[in-house]
PDB file of N, CA and C in Angstrom:
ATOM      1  N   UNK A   1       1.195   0.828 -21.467  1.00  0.00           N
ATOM      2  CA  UNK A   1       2.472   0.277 -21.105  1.00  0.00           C
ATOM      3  C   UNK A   1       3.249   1.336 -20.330  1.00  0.00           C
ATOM      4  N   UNK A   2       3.892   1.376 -19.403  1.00  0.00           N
ATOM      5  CA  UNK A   2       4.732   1.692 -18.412  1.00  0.00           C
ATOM      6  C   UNK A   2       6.567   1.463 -18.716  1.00  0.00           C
ATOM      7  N   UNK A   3       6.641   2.611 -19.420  1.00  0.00           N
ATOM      8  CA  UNK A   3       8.190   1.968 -19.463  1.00  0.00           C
ATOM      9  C   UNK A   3       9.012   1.926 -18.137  1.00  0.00           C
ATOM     10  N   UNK A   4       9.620   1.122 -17.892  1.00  0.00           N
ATOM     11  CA  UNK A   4       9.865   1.329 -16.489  1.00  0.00           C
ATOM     12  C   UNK A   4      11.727   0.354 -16.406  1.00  0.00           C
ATOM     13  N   UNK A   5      12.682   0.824 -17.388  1.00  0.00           N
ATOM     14  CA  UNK A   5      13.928   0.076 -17.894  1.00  0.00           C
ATOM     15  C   UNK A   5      14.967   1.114 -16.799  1.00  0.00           C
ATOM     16  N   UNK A   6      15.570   0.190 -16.277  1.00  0.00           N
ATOM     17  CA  UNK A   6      16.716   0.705 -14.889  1.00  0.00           C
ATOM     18  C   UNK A   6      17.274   1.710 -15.951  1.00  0.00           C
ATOM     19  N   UNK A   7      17.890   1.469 -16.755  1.00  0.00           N
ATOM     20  CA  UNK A   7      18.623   1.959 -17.701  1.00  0.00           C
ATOM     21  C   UNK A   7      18.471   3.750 -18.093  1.00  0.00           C
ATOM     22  N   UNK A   8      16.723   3.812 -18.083  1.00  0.00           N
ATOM     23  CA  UNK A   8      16.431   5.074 -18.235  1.00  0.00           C
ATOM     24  C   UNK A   8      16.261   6.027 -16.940  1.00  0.00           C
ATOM     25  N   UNK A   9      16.382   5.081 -15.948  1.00  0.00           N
ATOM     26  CA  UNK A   9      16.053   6.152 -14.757  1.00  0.00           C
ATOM     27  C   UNK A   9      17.603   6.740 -14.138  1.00  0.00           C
ATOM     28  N   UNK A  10      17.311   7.416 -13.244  1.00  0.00           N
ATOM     29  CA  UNK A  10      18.933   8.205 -12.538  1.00  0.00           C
ATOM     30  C   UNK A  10      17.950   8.142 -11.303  1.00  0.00           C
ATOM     31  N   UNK A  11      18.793   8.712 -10.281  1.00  0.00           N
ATOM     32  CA  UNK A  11      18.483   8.716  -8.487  1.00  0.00           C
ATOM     33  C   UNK A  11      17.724   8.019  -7.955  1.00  0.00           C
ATOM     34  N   UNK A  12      18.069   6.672  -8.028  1.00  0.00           N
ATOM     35  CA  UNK A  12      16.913   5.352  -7.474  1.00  0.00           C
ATOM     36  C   UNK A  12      17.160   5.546  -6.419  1.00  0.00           C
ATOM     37  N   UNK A  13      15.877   5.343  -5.733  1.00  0.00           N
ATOM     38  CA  UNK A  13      16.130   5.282  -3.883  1.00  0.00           C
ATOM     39  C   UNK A  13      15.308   4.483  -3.669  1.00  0.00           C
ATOM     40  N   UNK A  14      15.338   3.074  -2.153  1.00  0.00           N
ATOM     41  CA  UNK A  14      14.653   2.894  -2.214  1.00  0.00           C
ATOM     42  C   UNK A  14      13.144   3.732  -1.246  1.00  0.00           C
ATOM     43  N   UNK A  15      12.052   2.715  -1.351  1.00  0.00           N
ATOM     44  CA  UNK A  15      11.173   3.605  -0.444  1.00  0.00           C
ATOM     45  C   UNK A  15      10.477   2.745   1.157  1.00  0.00           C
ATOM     46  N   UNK A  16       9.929   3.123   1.784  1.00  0.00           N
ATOM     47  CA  UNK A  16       9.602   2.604   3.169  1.00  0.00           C
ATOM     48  C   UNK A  16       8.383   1.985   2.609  1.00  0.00           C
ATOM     49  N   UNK A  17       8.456   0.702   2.391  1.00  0.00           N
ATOM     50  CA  UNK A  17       7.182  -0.192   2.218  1.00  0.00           C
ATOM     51  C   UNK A  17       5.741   0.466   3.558  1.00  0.00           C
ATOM     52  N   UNK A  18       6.277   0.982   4.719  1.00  0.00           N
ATOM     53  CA  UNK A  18       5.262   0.790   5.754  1.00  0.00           C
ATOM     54  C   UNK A  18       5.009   2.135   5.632  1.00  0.00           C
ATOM     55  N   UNK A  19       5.395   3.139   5.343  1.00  0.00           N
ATOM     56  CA  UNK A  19       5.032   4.415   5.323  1.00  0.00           C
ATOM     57  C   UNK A  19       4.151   4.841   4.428  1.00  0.00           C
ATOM     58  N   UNK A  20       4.200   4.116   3.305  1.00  0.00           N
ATOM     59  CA  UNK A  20       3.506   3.987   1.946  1.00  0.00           C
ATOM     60  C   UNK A  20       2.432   3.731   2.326  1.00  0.00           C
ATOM     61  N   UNK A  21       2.213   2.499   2.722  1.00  0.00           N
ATOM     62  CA  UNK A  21       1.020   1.457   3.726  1.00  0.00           C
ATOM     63  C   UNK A  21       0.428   2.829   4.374  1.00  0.00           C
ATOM     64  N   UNK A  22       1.215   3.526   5.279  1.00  0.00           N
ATOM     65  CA  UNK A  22       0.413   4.156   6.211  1.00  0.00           C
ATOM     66  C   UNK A  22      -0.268   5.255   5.381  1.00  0.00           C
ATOM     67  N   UNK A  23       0.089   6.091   4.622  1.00  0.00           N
ATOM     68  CA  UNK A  23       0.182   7.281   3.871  1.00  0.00           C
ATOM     69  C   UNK A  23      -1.471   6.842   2.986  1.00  0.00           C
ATOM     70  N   UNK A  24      -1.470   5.609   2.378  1.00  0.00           N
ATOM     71  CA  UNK A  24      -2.413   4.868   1.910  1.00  0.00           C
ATOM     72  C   UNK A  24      -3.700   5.104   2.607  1.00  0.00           C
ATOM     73  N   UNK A  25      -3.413   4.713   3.653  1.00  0.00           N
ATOM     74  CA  UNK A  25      -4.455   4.583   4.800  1.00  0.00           C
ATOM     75  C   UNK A  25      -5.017   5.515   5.155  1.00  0.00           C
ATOM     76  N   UNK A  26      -4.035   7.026   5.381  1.00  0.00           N
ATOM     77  CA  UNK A  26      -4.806   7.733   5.209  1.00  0.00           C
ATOM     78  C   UNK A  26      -5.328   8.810   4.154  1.00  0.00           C
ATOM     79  N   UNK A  27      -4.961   7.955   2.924  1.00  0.00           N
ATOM     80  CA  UNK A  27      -5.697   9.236   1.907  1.00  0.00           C
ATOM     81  C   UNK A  27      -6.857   8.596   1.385  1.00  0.00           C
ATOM     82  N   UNK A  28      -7.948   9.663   1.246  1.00  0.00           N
ATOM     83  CA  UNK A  28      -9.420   9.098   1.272  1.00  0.00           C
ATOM     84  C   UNK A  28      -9.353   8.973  -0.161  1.00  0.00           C
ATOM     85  N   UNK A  29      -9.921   7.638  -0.354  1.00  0.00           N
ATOM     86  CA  UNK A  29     -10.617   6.888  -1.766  1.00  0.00           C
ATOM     87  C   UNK A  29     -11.972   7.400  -1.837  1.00  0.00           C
ATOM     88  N   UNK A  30     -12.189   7.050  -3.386  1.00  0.00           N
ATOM     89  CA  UNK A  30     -13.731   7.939  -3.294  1.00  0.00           C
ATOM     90  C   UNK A  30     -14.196   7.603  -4.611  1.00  0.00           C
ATOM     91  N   UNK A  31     -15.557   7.290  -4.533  1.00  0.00           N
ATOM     92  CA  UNK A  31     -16.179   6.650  -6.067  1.00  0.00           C
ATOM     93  C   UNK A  31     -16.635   7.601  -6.625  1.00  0.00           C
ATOM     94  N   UNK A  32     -16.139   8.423  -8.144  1.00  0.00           N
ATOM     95  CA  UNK A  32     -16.922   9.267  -8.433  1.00  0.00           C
ATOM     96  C   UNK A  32     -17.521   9.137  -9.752  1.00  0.00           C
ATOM     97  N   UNK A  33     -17.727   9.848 -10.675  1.00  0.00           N
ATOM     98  CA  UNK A  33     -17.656  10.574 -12.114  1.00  0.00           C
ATOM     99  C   UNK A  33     -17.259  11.789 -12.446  1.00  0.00           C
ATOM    100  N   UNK A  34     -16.905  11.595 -14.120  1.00  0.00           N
ATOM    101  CA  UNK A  34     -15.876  12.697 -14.595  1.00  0.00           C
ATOM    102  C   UNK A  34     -17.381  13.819 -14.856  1.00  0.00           C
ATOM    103  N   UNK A  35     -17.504  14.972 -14.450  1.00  0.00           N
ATOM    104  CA  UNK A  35     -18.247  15.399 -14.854  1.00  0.00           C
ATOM    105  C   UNK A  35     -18.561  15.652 -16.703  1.00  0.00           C
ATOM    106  N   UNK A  36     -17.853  15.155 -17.291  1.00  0.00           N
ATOM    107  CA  UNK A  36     -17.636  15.069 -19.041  1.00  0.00           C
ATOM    108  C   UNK A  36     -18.397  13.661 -19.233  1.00  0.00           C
ATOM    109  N   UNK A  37     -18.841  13.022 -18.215  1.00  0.00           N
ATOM    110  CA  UNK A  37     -19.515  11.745 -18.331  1.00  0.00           C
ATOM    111  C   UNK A  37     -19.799  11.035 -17.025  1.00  0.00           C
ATOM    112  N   UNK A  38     -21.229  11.820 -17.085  1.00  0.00           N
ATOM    113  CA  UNK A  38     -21.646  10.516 -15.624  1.00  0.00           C
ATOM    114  C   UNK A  38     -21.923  10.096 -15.356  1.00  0.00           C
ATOM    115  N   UNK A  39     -22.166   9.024 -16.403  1.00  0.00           N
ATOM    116  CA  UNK A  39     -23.337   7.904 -16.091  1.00  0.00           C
ATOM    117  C   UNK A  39     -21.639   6.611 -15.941  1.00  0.00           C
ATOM    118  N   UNK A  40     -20.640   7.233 -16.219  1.00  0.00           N
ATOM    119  CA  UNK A  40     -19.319   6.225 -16.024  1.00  0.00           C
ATOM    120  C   UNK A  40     -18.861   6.293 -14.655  1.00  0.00           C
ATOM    121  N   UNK A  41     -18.711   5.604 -14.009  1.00  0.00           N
ATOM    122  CA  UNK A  41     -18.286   5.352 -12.121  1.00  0.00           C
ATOM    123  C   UNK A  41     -16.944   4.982 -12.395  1.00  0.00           C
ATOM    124  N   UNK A  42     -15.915   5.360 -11.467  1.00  0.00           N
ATOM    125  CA  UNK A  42     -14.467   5.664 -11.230  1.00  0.00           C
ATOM    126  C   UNK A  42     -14.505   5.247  -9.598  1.00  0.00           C
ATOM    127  N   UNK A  43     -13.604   4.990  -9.099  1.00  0.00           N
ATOM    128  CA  UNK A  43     -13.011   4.892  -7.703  1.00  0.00           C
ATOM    129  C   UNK A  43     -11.729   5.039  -7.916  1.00  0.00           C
ATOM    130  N   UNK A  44     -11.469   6.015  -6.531  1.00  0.00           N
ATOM    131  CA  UNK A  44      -9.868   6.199  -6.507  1.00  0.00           C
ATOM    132  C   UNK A  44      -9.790   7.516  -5.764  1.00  0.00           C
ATOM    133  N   UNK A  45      -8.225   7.729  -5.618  1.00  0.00           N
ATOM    134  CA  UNK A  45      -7.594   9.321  -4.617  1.00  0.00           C
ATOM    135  C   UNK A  45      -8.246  10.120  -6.065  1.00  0.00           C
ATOM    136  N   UNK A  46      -8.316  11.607  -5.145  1.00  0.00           N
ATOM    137  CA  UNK A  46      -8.084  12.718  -5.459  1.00  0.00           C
ATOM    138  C   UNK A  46      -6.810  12.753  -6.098  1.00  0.00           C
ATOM    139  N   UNK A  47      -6.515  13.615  -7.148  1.00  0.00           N
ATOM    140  CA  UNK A  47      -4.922  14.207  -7.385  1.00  0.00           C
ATOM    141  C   UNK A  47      -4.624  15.113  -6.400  1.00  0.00           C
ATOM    142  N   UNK A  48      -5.356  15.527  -5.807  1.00  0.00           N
ATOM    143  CA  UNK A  48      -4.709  16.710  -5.065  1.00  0.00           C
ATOM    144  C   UNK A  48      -4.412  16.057  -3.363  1.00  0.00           C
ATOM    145  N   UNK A  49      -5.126  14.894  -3.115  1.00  0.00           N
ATOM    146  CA  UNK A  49      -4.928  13.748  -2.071  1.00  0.00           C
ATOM    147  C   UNK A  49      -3.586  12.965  -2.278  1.00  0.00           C
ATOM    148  N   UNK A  50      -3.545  12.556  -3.253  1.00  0.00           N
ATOM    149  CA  UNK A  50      -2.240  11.330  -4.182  1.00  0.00           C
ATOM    150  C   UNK A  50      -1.195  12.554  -3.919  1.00  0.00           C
ATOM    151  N   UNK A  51      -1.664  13.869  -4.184  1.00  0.00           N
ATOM    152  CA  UNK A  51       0.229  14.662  -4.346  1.00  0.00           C
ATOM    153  C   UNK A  51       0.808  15.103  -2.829  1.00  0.00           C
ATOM    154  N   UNK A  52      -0.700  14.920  -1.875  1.00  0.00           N
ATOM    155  CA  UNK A  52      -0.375  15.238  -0.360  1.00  0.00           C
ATOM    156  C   UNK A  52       0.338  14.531   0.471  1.00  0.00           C
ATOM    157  N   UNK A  53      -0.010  13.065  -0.452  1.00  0.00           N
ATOM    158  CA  UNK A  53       0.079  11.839   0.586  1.00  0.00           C
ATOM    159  C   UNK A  53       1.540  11.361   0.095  1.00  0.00           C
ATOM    160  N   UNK A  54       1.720  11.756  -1.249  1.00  0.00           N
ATOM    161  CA  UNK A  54       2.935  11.010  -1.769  1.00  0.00           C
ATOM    162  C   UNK A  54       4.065  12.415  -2.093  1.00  0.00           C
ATOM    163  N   UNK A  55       3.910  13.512  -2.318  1.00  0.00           N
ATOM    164  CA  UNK A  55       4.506  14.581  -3.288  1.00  0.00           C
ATOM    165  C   UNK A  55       5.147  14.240  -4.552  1.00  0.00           C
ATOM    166  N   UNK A  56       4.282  13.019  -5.099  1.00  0.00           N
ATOM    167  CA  UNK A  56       4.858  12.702  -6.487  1.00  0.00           C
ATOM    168  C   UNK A  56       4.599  13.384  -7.637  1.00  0.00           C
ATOM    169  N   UNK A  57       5.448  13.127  -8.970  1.00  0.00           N
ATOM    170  CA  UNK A  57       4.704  14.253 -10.028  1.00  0.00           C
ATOM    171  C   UNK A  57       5.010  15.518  -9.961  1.00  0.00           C
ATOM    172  N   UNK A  58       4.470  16.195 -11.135  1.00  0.00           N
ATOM    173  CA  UNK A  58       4.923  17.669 -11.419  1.00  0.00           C
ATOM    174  C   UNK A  58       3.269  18.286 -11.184  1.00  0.00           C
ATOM    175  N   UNK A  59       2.238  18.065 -10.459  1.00  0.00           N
ATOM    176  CA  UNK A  59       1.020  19.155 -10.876  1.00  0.00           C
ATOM    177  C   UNK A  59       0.011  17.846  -9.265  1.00  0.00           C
ATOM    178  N   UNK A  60      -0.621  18.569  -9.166  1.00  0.00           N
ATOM    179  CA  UNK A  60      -1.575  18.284  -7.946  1.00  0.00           C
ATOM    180  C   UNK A  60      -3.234  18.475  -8.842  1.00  0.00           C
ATOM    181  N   UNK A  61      -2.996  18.418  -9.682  1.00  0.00           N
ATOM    182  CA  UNK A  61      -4.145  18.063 -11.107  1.00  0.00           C
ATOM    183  C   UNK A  61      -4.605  16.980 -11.490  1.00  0.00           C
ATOM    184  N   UNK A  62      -3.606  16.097 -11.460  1.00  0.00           N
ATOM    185  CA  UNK A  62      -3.573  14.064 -11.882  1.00  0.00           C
ATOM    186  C   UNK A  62      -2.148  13.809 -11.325  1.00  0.00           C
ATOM    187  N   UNK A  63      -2.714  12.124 -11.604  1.00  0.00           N
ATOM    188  CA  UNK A  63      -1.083  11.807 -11.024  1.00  0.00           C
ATOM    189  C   UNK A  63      -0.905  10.991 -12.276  1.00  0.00           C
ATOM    190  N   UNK A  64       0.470   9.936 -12.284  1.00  0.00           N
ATOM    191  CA  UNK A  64       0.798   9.423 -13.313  1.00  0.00           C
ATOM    192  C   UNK A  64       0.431   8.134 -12.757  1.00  0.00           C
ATOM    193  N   UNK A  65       0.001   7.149 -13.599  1.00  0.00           N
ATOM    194  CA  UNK A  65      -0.293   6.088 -13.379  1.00  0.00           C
ATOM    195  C   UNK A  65       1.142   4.695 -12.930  1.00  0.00           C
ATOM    196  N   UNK A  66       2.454   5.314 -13.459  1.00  0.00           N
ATOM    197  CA  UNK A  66       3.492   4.513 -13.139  1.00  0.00           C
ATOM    198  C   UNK A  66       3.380   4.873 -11.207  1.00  0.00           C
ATOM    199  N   UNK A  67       2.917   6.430 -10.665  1.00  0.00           N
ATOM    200  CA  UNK A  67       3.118   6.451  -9.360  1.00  0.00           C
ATOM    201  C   UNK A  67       2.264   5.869  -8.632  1.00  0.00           C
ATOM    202  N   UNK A  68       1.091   5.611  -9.346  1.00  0.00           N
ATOM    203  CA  UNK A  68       0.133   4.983  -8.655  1.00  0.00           C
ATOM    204  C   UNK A  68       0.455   3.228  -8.822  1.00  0.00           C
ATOM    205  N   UNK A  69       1.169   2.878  -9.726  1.00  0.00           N
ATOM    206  CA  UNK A  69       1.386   1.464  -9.484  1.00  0.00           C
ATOM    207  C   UNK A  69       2.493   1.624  -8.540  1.00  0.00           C
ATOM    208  N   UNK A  70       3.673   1.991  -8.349  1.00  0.00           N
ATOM    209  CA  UNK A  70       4.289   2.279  -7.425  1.00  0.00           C
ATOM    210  C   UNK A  70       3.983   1.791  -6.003  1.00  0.00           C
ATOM    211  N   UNK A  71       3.254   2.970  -5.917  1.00  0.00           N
ATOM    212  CA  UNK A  71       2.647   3.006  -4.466  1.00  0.00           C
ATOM    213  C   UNK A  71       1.879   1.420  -4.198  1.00  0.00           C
ATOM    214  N   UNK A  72       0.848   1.026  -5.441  1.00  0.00           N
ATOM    215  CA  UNK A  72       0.176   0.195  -4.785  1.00  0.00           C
ATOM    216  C   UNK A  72       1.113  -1.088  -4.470  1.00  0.00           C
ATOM    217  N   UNK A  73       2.592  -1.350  -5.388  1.00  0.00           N
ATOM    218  CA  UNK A  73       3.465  -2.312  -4.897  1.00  0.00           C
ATOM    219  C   UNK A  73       4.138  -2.243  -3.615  1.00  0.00           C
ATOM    220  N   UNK A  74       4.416  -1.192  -3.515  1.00  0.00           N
ATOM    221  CA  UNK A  74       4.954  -0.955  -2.177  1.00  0.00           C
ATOM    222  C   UNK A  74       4.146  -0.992  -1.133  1.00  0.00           C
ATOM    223  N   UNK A  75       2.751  -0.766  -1.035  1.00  0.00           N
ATOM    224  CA  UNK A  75       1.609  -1.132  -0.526  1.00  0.00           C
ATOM    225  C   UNK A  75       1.608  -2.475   0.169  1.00  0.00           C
ATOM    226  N   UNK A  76       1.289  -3.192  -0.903  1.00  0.00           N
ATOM    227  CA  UNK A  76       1.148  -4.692  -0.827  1.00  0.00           C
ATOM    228  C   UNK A  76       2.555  -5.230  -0.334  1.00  0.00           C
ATOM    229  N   UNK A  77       3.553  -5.271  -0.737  1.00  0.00           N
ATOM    230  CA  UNK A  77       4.551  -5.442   0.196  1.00  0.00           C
ATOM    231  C   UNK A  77       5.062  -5.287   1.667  1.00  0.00           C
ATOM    232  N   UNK A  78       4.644  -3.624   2.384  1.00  0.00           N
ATOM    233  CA  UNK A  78       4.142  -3.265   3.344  1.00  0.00           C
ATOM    234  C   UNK A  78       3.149  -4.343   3.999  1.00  0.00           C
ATOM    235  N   UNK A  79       1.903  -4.551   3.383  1.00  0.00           N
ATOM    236  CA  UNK A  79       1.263  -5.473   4.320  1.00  0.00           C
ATOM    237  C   UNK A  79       1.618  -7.026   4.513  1.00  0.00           C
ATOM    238  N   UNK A  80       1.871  -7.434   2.891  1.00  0.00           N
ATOM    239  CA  UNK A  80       2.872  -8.487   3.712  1.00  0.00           C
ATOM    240  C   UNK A  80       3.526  -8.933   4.283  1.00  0.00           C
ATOM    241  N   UNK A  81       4.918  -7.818   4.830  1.00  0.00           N
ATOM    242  CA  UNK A  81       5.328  -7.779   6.012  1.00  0.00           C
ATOM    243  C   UNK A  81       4.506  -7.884   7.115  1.00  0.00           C
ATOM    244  N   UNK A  82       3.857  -6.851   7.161  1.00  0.00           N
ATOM    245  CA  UNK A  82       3.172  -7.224   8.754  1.00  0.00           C
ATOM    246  C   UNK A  82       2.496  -8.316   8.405  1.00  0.00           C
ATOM    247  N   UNK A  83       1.871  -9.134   7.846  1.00  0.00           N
ATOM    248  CA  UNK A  83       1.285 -10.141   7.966  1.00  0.00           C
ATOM    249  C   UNK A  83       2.384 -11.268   8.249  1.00  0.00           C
ATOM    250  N   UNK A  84       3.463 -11.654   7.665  1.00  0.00           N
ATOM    251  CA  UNK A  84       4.295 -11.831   8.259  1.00  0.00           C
ATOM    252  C   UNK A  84       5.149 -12.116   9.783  1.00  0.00           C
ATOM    253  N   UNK A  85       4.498 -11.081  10.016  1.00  0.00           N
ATOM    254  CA  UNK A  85       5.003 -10.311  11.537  1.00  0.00           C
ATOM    255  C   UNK A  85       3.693 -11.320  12.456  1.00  0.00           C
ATOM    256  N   UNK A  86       2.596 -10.713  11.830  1.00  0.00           N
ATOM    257  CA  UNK A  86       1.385 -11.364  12.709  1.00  0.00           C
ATOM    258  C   UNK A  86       1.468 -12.792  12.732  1.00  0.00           C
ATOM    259  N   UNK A  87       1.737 -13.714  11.509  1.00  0.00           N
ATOM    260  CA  UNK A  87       1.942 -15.267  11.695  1.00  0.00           C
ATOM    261  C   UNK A  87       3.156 -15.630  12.316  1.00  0.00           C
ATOM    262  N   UNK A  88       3.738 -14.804  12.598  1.00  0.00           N
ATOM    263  CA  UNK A  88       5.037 -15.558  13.330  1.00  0.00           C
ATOM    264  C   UNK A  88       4.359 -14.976  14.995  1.00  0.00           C
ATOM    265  N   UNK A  89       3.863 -14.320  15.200  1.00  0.00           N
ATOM    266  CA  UNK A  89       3.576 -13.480  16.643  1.00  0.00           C
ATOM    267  C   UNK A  89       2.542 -14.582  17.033  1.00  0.00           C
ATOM    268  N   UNK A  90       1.615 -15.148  16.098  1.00  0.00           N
ATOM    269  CA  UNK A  90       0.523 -16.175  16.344  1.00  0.00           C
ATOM    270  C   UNK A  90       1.118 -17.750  16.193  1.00  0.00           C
ATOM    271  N   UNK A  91       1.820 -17.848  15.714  1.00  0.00           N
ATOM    272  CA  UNK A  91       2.572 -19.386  15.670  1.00  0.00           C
ATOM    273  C   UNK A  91       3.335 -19.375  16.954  1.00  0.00           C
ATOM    274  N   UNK A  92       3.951 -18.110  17.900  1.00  0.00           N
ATOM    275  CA  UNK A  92       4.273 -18.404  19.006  1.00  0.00           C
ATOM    276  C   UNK A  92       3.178 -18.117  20.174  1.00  0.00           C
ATOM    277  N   UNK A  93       2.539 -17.721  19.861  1.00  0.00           N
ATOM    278  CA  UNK A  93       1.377 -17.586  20.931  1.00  0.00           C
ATOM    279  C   UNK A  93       0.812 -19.390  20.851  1.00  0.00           C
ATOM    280  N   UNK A  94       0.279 -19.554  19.691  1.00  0.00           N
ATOM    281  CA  UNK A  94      -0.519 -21.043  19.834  1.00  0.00           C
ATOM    282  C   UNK A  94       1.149 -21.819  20.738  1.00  0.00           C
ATOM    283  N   UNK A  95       2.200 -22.078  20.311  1.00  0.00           N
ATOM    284  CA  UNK A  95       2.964 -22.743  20.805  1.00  0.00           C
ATOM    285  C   UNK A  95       2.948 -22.439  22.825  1.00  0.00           C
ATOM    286  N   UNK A  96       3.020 -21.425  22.885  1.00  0.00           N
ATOM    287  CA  UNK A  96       3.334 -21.132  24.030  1.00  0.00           C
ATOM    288  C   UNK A  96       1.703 -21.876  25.048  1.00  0.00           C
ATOM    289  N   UNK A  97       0.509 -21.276  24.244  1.00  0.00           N
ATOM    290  CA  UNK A  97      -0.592 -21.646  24.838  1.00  0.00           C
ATOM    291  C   UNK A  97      -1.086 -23.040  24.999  1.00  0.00           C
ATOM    292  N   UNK A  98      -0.408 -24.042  24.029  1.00  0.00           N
ATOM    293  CA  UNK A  98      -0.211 -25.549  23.491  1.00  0.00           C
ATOM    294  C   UNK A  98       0.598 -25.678  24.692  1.00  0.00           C
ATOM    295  N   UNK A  99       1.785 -25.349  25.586  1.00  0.00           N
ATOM    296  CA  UNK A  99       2.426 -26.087  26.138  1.00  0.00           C
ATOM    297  C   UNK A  99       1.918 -25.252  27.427  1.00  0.00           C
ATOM    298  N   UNK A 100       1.303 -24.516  27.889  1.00  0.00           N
ATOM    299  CA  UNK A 100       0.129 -24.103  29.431  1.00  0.00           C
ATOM    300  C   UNK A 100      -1.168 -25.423  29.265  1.00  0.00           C
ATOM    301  N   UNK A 101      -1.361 -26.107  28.440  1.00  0.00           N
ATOM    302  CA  UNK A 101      -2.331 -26.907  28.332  1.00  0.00           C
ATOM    303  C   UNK A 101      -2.323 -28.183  27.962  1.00  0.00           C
ATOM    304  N   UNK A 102      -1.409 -28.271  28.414  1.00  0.00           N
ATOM    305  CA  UNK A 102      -1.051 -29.948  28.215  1.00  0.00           C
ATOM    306  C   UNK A 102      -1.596 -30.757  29.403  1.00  0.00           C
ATOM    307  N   UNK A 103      -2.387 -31.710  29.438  1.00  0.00           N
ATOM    308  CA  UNK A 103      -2.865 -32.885  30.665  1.00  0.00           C
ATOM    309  C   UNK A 103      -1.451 -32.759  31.498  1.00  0.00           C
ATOM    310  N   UNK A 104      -1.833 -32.875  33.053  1.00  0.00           N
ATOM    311  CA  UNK A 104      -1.192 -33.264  33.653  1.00  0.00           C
ATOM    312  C   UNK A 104      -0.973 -34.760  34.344  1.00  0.00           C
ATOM    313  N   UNK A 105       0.030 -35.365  34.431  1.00  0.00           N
ATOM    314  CA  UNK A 105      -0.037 -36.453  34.538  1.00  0.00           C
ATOM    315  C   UNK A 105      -0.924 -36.874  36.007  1.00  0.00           C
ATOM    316  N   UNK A 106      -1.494 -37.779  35.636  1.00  0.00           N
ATOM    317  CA  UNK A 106      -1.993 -38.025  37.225  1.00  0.00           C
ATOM    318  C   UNK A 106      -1.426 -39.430  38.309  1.00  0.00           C
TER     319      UNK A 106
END
């Protein structure tokens, strides 16, 4: 569980949904094992990737799992915007290309 109550936090800011997105994009994911067990498979950032890409947290060792949900909301929000962006950019393209192609009367 994630406590996560307005109540307990101080200096809310918000954050750039698209920068997040981008920052995402470029920090390399990677499937590994804990060397304490490796026959168990993991995917995911580096901590020392997650603290480059984000400077969240106190240690470039692990990150906290509230920052990593974080990020991935702001993530997904980020791309929904642009997706967003792209269906409205494509609903006027088909419109525009719908009315170059209309029969001409003869």
């Amino acid at each position: 569980m994630c406590v996560s109550d307005r109540l307990l936090k101080q200096d809310i800011a918000p954050v750039d949904d698209q920068q997040i997105v981008d920052a995402v994009m470029r920090m390399p994911i990677s499937e590994w094992s804990y060397k304490s067990d490796p026959s168990i498979r993991h995917i995911g950032p580096m901590a020392q990737d997650f603290r480059a890409a984000f400077g969240l947290g106190k240690t470039d060792r692990a990150y906290d799992p509230v920052d990593a949900h974080g990020v991935t909301f702001a993530a997904i929000r980020g791309l929904y915007q642009k997706l967003l962006v792209q269906e409205a950019r494509i609903e006027l393209l088909e419109r525009e290309n719908a009315g170059r192609h209309r029969p001409h009367p003869d």
